[in-house]
Protein backbone atom coordinates (compact mmCIF):
# COMPACT_ATOMS: atom_id res chain seq x y z
CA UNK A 1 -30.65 38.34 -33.41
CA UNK A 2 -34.12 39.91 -33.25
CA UNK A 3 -34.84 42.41 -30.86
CA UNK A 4 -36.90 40.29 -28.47
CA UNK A 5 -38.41 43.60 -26.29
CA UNK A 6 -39.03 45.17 -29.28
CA UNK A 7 -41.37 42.64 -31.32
CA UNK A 8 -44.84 42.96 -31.87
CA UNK A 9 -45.21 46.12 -29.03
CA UNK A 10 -48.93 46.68 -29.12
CA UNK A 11 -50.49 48.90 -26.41
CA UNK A 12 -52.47 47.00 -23.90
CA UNK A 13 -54.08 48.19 -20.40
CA UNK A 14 -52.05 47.75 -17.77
CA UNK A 15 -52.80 45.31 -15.16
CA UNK A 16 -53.44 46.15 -11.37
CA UNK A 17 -52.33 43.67 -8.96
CA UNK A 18 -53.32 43.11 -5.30
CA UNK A 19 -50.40 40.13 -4.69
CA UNK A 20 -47.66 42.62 -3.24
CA UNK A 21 -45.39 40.03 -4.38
CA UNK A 22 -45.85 39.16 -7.42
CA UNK A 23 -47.99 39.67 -11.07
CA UNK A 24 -50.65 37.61 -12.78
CA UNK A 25 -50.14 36.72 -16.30
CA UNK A 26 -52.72 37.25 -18.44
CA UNK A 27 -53.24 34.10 -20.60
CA UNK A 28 -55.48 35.98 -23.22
CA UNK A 29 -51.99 37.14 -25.13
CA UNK A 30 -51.02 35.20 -28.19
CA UNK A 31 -49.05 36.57 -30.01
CA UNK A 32 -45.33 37.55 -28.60
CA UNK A 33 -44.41 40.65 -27.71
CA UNK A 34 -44.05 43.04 -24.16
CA UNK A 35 -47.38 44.85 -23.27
CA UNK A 36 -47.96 47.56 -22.84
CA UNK A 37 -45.16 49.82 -24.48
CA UNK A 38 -44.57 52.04 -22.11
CA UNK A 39 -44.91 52.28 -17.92
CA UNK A 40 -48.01 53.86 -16.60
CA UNK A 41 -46.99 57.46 -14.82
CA UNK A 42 -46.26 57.44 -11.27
CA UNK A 43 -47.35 60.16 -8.87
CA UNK A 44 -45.51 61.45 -5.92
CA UNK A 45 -46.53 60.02 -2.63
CA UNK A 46 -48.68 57.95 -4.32
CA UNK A 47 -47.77 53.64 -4.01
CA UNK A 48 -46.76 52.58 -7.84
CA UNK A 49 -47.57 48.88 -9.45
CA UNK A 50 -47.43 48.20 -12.98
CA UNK A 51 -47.20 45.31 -14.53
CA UNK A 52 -45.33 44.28 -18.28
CA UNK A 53 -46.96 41.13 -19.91
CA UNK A 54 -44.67 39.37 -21.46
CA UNK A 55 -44.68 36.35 -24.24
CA UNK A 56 -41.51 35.42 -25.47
CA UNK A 57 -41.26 34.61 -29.19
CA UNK A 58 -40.46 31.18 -30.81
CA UNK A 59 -38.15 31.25 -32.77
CA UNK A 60 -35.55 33.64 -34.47
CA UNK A 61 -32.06 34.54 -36.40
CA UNK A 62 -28.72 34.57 -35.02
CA UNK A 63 -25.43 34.64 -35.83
CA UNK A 64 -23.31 30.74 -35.50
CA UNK A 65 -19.93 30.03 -37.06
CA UNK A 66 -20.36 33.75 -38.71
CA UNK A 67 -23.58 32.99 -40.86
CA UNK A 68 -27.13 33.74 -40.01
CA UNK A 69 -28.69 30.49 -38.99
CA UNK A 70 -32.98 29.87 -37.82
CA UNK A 71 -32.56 29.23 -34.24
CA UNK A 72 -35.73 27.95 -31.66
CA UNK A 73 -35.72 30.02 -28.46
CA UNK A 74 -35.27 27.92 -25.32
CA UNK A 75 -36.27 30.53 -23.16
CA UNK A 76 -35.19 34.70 -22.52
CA UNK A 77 -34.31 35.72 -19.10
CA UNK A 78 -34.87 39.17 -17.61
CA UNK A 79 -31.41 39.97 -16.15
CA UNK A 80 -32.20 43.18 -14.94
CA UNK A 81 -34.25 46.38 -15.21
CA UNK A 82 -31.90 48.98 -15.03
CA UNK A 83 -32.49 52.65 -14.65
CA UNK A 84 -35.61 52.44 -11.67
CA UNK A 85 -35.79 55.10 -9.24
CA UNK A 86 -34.44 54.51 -5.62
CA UNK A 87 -36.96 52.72 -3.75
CA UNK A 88 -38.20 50.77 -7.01
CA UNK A 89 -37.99 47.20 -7.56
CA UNK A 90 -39.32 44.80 -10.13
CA UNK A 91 -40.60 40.79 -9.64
CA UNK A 92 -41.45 38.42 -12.21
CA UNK A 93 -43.99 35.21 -12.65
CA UNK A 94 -42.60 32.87 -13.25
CA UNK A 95 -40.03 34.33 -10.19
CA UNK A 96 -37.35 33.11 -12.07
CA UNK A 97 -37.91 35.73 -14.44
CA UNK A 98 -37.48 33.56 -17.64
CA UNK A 99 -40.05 33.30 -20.36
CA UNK A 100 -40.75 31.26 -22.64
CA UNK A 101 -43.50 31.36 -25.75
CA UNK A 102 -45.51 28.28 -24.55
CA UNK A 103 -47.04 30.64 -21.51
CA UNK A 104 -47.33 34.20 -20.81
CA UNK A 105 -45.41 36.31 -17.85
CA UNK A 106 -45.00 39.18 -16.69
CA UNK A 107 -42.97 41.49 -14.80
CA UNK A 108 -44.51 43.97 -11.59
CA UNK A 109 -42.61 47.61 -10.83
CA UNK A 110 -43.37 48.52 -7.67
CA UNK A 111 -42.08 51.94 -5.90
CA UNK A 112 -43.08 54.51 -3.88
CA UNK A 113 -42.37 58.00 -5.32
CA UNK A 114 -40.96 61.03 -3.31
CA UNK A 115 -41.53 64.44 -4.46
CA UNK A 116 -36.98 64.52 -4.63
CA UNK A 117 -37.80 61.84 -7.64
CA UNK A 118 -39.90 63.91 -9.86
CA UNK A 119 -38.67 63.82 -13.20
CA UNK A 120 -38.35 61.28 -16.27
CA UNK A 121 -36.77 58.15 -16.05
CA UNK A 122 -34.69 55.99 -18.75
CA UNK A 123 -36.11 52.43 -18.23
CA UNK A 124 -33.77 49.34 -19.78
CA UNK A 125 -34.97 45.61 -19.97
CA UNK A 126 -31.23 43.33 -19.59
CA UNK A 127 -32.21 40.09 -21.39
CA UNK A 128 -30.59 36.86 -22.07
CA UNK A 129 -31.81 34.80 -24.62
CA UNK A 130 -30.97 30.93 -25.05
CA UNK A 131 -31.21 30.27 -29.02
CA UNK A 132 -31.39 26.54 -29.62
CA UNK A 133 -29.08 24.91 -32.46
CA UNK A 134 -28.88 21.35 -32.18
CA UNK A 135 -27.37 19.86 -29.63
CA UNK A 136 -26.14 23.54 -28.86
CA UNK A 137 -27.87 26.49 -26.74
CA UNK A 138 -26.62 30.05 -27.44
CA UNK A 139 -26.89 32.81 -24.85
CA UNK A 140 -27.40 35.69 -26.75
CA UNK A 141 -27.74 39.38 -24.65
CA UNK A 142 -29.80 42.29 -25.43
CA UNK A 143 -31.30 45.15 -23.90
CA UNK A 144 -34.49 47.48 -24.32
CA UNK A 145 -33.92 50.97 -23.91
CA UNK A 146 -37.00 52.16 -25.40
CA UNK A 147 -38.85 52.72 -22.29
CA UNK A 148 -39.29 55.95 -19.74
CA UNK A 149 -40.50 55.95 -16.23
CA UNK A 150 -42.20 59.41 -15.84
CA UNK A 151 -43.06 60.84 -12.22
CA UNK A 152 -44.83 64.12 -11.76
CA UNK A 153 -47.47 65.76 -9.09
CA UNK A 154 -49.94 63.59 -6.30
CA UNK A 155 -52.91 61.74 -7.24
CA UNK A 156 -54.72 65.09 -5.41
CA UNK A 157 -53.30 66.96 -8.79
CA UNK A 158 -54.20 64.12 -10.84
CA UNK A 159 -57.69 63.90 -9.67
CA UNK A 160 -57.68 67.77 -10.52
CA UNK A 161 -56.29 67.64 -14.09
CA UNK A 162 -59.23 64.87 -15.06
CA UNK A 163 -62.10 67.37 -14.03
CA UNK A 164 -60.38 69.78 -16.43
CA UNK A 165 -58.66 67.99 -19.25
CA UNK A 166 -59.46 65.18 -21.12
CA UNK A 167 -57.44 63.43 -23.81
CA UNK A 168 -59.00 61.29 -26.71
CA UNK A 169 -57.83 58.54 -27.69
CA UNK A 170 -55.15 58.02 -25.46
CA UNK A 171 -52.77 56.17 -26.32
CA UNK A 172 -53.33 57.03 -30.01
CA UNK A 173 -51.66 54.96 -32.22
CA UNK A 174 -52.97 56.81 -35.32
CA UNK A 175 -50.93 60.08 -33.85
CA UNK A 176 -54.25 62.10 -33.74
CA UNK A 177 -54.74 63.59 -30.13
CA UNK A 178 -58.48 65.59 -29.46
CA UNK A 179 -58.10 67.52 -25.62
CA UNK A 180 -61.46 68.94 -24.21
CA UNK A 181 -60.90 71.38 -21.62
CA UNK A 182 -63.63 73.09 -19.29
CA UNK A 183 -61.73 76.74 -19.65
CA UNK A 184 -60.00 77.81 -22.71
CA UNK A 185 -56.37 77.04 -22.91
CA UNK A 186 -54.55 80.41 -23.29
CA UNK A 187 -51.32 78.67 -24.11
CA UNK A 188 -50.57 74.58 -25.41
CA UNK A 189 -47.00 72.95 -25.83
CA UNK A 190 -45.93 69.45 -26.61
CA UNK A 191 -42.47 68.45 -25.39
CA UNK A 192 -40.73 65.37 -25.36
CA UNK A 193 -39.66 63.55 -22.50
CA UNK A 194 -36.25 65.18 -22.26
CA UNK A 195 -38.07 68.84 -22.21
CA UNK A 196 -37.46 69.89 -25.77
CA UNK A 197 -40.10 71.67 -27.29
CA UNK A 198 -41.87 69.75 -30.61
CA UNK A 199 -43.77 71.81 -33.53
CA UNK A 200 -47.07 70.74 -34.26
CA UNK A 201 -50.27 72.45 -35.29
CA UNK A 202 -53.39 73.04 -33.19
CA UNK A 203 -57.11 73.30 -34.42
CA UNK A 204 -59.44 74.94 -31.64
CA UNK A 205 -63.43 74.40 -31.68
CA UNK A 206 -65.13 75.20 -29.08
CA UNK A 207 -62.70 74.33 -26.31
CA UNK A 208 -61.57 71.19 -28.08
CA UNK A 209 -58.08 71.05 -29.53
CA UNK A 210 -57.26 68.30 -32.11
CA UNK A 211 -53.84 68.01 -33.41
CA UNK A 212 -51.84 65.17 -35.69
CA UNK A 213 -48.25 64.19 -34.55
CA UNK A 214 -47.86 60.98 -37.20
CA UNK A 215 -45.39 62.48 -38.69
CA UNK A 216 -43.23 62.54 -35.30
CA UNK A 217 -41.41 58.91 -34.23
CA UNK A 218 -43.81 56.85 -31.88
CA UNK A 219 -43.20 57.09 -28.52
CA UNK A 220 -43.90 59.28 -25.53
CA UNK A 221 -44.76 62.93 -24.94
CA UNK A 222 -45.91 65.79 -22.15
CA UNK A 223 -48.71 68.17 -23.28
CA UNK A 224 -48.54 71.38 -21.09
CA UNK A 225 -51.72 73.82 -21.22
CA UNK A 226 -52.19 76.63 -19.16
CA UNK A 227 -56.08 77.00 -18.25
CA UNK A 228 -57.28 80.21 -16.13
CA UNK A 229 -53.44 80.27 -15.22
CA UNK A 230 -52.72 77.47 -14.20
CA UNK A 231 -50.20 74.85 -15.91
CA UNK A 232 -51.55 71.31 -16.72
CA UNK A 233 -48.99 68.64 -17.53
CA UNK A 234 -50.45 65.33 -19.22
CA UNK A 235 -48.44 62.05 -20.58
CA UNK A 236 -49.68 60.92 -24.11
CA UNK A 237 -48.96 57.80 -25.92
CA UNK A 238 -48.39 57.63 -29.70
C-alpha cells in the first residue's frame, strides 16, 4: 500500500490554536497529504502547540488474495504518535482521530518542555488504514517515521538569536539557505539532527552566507555559528 504520511508532504505554516483541547482544520487543503513536514521547534520552559493538517487520500494499491488490486480508502486512523517527550500529548479533530479525504483534520502536540528534555526527538505517526474492496474493508497498518521533535534553549535565547541571525528562505525547498548576521561569523557548521557533521560550501559577502545543500536528502538540519563568541544554533528545513 501507499505510504499514506508520506504523500504529497508540502511545507505549510503551522497553525496556532487557542482551544487547549483540540485543533481547527483548515478547509483551504485539497489535495491529500500531512502539513507541514516537520514539527515546529520547541523551547525549554516555553508551552508547545503545533498542529499537523491532515487530508487523507482517496484511493490507493494494496495487496488482496496476493495481487495488487485499486482499493477506495474508507478512512485512516491515527493509532498513535509514538516517540513524544514526557509530558507531551497529541488530540485530533475529528477526536476520533480518523480521517477521511472528503474533509480535512488535523492533529495538536501539546507539551511543556523542561530543560532535562533538551535534545532531538524521533517522532512516528501509527496509522490504520481501512482499504475498501467490495463488500470487504481491509485494515492495512503503517507508520511514519520521518519526523523529529527538536527542543533546544528558552524563547529569551530565541528572541536573542532573531536580532542576530536571520535565515532566508526558510524552509527552502530549493536547498539554497542565505544567513545574514549582524557580526561576522568566525566559525559555521551544519549537522544533522543526530549531531554528525555535513560538508557543504559557504560563500561570504558582506556578512551574508549563502550555501546549496540540494544535493543532500530533504529533511532537517542544525546550523551552528559562532558570532563575537558566542554559539548560535538554528533549525532549517530543506
Amino acid at each position: 500500500m501507499k505510504r499514506f504520511l508520506h504523500i504529497a508532504l508540502f511545507a505549510l505554516c503551522a497553525v496556532n490554536v487557542a482551544n487547549a483541547q483540540n485543533c481547527n482544520p483548515d478547509v483551504t487543503i485539497t489535495k491529500p497529504g500531512v502539513y507541514p513536514e516537520q514539527p515546529d521547534t520547541a523551547y525549554i520552559n516555553k508551552t508547545y502547540d503545533f498542529v499537523f493538517q491532515v487530508l487523507a487520500i482517496k484511493d490507493t494499491t494494496t495487496m488482496f488474495n496476493g495481487q495488487l488490486v485499486n482499493a477506495d480508502i474508507d478512512s485512516v486512523n491515527i493509532d498513535n504518535v509514538l516517540g513524544l517527550p514526557a509530558g507531551f500529548s497529541y488530540s485530533c479533530e475529528p477526536s476520533n482521530c480518523s480521517f477521511t479525504h472528503a474533509a480535512v483534520g488535523c492533529i495538536k502536540l501539546s507539551g511543556n518542555p523542561t530543560s532535562a528534555q533538551s535534545g532531538v526527538y524521533s517522532i512516528k505517526i501509527a496509522t490504520t488504514a481501512f482499504a475498501s474492496l467490495g463488500f470487504f474493508k481491509i485494515p492495512v497498518k503503517d507508520t511514519a517515521d520521518n519526523y523529529s521533535l527538536v527542543i533546544m534553549g528558552s524563547s529569551a535565547v530565541l528572541e536573542k538569536n532573531v536580532e542576530m541571525i536571520q535565515i532566508y528562505p526558510n524552509p527552502a525547498l530549493s536547498g539554497k539557505f542565505l544567513v545574514a548576521t549582524k557580526s561576522p561569523a568566525s566559525s559555521i557548521q551544519l549537522t544533522d539532527l543526530q549531531g554528525k557533521n555535513v560538508d557543504f560550501n559557504v560563500v561570504e559577502n558582506n556578512n551574508a552566507y549563502s550555501f546549496d545543500i540540494s544535493a543532500l536528502p530533504k529533511g532537517v538540519y542544525l546550523i551552528n555559528l559562532e558570532i563575537d563568541y558566542k554559539r548560535y544554533t538554528h533549525k532549517i528545513i530543506h
